[in-house]
Protein backbone atom coordinates (compact mmCIF):
# COMPACT_ATOMS: atom_id res chain seq x y z
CA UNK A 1 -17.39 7.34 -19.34
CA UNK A 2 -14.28 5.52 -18.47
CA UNK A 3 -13.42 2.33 -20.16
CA UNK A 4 -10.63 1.30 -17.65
CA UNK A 5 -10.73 0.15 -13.50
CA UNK A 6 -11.55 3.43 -10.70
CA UNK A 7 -8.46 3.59 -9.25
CA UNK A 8 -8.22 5.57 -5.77
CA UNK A 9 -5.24 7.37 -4.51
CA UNK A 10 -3.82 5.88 -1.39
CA UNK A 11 -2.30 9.22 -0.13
CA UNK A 12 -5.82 11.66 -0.86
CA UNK A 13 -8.37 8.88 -0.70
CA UNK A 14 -9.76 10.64 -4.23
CA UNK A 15 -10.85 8.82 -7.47
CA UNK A 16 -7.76 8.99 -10.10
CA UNK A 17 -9.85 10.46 -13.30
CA UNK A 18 -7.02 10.18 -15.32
CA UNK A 19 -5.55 6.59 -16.91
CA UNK A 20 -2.07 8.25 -17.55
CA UNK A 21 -1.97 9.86 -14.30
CA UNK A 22 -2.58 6.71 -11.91
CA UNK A 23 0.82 5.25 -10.53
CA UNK A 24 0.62 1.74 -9.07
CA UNK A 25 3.20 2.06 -5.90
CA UNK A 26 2.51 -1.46 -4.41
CA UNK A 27 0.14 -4.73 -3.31
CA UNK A 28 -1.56 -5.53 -0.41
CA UNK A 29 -1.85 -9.17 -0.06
CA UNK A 30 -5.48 -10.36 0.92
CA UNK A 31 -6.35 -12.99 4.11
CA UNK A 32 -8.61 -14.92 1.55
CA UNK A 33 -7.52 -13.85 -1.94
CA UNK A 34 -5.25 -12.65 -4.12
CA UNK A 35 -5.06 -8.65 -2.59
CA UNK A 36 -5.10 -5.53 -4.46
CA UNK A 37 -3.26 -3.30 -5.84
CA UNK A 38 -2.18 -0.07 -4.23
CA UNK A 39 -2.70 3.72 -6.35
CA UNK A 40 -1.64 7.07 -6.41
CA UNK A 41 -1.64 10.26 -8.29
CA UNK A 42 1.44 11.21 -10.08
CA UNK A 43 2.05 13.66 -7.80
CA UNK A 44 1.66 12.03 -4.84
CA UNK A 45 3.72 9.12 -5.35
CA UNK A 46 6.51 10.51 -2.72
CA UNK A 47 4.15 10.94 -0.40
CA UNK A 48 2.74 7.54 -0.10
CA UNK A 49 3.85 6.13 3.13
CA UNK A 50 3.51 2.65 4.77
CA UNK A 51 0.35 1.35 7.19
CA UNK A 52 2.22 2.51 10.45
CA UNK A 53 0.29 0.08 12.34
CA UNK A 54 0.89 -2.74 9.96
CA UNK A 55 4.66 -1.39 10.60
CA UNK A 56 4.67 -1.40 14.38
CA UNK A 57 3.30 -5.00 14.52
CA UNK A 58 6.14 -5.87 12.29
CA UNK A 59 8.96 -4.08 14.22
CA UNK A 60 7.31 -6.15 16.83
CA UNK A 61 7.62 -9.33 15.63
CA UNK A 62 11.25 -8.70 14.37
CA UNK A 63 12.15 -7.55 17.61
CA UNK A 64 11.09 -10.69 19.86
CA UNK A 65 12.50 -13.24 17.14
CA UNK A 66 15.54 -11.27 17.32
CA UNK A 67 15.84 -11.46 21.44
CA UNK A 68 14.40 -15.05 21.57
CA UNK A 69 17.43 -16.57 18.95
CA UNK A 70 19.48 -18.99 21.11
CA UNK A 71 22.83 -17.88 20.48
């Protein structure tokens, strides 16, 4: 049995049996608490991409603070 934390691989959504092979590509801040980290498999490391919802709202955002700045 595994002595350290289940880590899950963002980019497959499968359990990372291997210690040496987990990668930690980022962290998710929480609305409560302190977040979580972010996992993936050696392999897929490249292929880890951003929320692209959590992106679009974000472009969003940028976008209307950009056009509403009183120049």
């Amino acid at each position: 049995m595994s002595s350290g934390p289940l880590h899950v691989c963002r980019y497959c959504d499968e359990s990372i049996a291997d210690p040496d092979d987990a990668v930690r590509v980022g962290h998710e801040p929480g609305n409560s608490g302190p977040g979580w980290d972010i996992w993936a498999h050696r392999a897929h490391v490249a292929l880890v991409r951003p929320d692209p919802v959590g992106t679009a709202i974000l472009a969003r955002v940028l976008i209307t603070r950009a056009l509403r700045r009183d120049n």
